[in-house]
C-alpha atoms as a PDB file:
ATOM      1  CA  UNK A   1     114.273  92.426 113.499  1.00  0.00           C
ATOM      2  CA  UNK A   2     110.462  91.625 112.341  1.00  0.00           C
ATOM      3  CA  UNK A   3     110.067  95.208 111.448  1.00  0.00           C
ATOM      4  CA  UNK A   4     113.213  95.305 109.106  1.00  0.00           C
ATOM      5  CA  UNK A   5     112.269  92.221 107.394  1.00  0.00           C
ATOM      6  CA  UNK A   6     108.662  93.681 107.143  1.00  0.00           C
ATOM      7  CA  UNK A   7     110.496  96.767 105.358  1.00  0.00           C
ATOM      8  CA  UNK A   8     112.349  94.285 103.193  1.00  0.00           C
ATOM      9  CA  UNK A   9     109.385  92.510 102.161  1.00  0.00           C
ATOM     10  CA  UNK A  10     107.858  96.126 101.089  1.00  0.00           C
ATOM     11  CA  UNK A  11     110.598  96.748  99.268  1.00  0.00           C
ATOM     12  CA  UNK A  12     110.840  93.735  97.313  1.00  0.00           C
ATOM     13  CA  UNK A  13     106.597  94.315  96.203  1.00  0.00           C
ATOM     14  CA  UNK A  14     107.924  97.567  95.134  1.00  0.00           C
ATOM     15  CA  UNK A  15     110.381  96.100  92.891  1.00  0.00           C
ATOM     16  CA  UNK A  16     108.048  93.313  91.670  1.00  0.00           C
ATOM     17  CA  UNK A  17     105.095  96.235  91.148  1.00  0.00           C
ATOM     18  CA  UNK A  18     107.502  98.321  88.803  1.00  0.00           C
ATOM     19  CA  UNK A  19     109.005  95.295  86.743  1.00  0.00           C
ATOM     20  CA  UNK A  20     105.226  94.175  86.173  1.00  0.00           C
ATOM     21  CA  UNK A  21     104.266  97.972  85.180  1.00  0.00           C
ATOM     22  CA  UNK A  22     107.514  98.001  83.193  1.00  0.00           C
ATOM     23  CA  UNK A  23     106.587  95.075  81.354  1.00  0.00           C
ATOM     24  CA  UNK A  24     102.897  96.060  81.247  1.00  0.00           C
ATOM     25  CA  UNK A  25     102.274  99.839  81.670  1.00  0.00           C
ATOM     26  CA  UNK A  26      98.421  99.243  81.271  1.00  0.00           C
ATOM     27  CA  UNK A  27      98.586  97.344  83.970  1.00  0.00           C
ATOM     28  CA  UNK A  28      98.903 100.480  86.068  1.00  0.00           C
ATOM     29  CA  UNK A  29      96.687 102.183  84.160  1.00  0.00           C
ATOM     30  CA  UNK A  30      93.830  99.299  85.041  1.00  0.00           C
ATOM     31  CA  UNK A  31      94.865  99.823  88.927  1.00  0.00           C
ATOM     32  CA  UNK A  32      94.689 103.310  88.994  1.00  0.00           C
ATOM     33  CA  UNK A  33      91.125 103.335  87.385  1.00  0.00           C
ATOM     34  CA  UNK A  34      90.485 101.151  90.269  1.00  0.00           C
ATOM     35  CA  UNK A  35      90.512 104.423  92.362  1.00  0.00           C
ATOM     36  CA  UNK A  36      88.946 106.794  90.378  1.00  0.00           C
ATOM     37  CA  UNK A  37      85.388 106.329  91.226  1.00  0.00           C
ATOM     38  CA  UNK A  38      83.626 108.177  94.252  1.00  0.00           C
ATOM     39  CA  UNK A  39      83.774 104.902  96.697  1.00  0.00           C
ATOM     40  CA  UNK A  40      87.284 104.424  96.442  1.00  0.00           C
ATOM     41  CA  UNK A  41      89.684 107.684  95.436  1.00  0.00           C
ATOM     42  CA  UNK A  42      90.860 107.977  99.320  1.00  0.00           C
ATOM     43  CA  UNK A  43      91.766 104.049  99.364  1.00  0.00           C
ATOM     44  CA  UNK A  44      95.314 105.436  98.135  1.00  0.00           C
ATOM     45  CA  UNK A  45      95.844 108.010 100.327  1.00  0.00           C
ATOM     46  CA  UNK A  46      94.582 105.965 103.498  1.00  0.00           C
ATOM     47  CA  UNK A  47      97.100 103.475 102.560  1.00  0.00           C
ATOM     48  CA  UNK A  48     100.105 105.951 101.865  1.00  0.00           C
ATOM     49  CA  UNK A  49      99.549 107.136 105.629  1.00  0.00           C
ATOM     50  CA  UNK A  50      99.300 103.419 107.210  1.00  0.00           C
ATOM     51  CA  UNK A  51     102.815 102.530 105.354  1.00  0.00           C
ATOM     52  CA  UNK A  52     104.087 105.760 106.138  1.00  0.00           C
ATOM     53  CA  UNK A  53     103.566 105.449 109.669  1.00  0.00           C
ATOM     54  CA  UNK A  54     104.624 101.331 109.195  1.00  0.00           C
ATOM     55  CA  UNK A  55     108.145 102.932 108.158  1.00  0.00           C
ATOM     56  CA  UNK A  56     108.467 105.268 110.720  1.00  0.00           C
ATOM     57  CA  UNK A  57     107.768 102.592 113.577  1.00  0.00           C
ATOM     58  CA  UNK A  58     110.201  99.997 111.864  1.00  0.00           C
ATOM     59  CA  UNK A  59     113.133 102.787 110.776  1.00  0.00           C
ATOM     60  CA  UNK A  60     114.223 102.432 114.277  1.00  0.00           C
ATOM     61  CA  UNK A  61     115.773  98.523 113.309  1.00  0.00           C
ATOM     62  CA  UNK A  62     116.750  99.251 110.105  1.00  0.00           C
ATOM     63  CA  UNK A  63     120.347  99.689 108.786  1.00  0.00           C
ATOM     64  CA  UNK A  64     119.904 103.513 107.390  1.00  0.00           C
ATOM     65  CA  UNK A  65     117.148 104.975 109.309  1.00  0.00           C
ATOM     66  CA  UNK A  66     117.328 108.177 107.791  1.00  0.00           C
ATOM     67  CA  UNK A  67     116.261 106.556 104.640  1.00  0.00           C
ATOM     68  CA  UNK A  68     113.434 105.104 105.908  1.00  0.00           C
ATOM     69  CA  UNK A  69     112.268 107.840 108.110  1.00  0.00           C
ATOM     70  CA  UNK A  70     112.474 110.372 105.254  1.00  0.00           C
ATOM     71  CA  UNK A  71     109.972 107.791 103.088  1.00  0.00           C
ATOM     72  CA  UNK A  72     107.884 107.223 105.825  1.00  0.00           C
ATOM     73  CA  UNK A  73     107.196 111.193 106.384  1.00  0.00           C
ATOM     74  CA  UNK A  74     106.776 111.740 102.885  1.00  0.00           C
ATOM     75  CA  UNK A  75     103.978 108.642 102.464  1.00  0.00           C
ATOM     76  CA  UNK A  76     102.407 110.066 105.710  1.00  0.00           C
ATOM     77  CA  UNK A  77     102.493 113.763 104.057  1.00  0.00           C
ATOM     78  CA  UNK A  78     101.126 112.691 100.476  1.00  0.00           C
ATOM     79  CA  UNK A  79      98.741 110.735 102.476  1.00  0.00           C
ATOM     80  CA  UNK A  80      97.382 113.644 104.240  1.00  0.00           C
ATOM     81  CA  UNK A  81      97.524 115.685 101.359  1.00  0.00           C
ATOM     82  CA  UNK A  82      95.078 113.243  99.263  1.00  0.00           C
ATOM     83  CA  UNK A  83      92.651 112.885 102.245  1.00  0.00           C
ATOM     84  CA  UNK A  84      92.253 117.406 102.073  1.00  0.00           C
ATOM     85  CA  UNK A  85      92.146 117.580  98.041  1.00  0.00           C
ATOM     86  CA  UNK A  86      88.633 116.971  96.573  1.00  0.00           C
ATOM     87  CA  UNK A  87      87.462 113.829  95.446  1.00  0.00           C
ATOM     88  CA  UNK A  88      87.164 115.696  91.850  1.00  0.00           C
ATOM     89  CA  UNK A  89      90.759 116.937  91.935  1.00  0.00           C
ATOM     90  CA  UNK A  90      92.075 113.712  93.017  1.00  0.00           C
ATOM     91  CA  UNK A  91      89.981 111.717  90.397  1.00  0.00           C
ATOM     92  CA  UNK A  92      91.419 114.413  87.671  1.00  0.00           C
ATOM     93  CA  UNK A  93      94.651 113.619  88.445  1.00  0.00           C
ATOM     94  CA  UNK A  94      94.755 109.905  88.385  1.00  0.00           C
ATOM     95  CA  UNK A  95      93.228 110.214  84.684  1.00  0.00           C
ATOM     96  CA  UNK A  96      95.857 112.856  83.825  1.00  0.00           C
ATOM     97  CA  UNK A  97      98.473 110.124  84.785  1.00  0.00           C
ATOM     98  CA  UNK A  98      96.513 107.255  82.959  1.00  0.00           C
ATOM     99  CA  UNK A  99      97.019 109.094  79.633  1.00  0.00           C
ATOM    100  CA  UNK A 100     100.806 109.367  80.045  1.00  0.00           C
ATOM    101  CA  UNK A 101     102.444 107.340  77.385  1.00  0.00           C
ATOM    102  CA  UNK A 102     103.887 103.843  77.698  1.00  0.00           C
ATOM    103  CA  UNK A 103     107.444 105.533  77.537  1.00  0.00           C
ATOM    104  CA  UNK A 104     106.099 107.590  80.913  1.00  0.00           C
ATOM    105  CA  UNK A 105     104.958 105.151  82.581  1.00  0.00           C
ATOM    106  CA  UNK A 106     107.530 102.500  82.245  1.00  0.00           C
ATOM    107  CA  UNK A 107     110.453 106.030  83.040  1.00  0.00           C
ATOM    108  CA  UNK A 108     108.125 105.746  86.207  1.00  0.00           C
ATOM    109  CA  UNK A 109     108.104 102.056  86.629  1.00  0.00           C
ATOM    110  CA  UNK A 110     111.970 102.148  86.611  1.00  0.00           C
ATOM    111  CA  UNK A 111     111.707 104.744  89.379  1.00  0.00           C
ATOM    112  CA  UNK A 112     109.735 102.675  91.356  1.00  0.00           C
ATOM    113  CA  UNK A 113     112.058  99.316  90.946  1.00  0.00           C
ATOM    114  CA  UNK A 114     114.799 102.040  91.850  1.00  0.00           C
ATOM    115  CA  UNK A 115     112.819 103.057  95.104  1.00  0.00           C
ATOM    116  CA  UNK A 116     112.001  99.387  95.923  1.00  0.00           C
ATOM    117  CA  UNK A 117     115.832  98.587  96.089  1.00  0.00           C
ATOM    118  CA  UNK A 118     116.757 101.947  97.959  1.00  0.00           C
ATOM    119  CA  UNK A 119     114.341 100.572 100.514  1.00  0.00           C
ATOM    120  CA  UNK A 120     115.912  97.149 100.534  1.00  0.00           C
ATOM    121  CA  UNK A 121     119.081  98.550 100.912  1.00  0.00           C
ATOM    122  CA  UNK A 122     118.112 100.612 103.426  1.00  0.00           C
ATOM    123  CA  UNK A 123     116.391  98.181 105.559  1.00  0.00           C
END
C-alpha cells in the first residue's frame, strides 16, 4: 500500500513538472543545462535507473501492473543506456533538446502531464 501511494506521489510531480514546463518551457531548458557539464551529465541517467527499479518493486501493489512494470523497464533501460553513451554525446544531446522551440517543448510538457496521470491511474 506504501509503494502505490509512493507511485502516486511520482505521478502527481510528473504532472506538476509538465504544467510548470508548460507554463514556462525555459524552465526546462535551465534544468537541463543543469546536467550538461562534465560533473553532472550521468545524474539523469543514475536517477532514471533508481525510479525504474522503484517502479518495478512497487508494480506488484499497484492497480495495473503492467503499466507500471513496462515504465519501470524502460527508465531502467534509458538509464543504462545514458550511463554507456559518452559524456560528449550525452551533453550534445541535452543542448540539441534545449534549442527546441517553446511550441516543442510545451507538445513535450503535455506528454509528460499525460504520463504523470497514466501513472496515477495506474497506481
Amino acid at each position: 500500500m506504501v509503494m502505490r501511494k509512493i507511485i502516486m506521489v511520482i505521478g502527481v510531480l510528473i504532472i506538476l513538472e509538465g504544467i510548470a514546463f508548460l507554463i514556462k518551457p525555459g524552465w526546462y531548458r535551465n534544468a537541463a543545462k543543469t546536467f550538461m557539464s562534465e560533473r553532472t551529465v550521468y545524474i539523469g541517467p543514475v536517477l532514471k535507473i533508481v525510479f525504474g527499479m522503484l517502479f518495478l518493486v512497487s508494480a506488484l501493489s499497484c492497480h495495473i501492473k503492467s503499466i507500471i512494470i513496462a515504465l519501470g523497464v524502460l527508465m531502467i533501460a534509458g538509464g543504462i543506456t545514458g550511463l554507456i553513451l559518452p559524456k560528449a554525446k550525452i551533453i550534445s544531446f541535452i543542448e540539441w533538446w534545449t534549442k527546441r522551440s517553446d511550441l516543442v517543448m510545451r507538445i513535450i510538457a503535455i506528454v509528460a502531464i499525460a504520463l504523470g496521470g497514466l501513472v496515477m491511474w495506474a497506481a
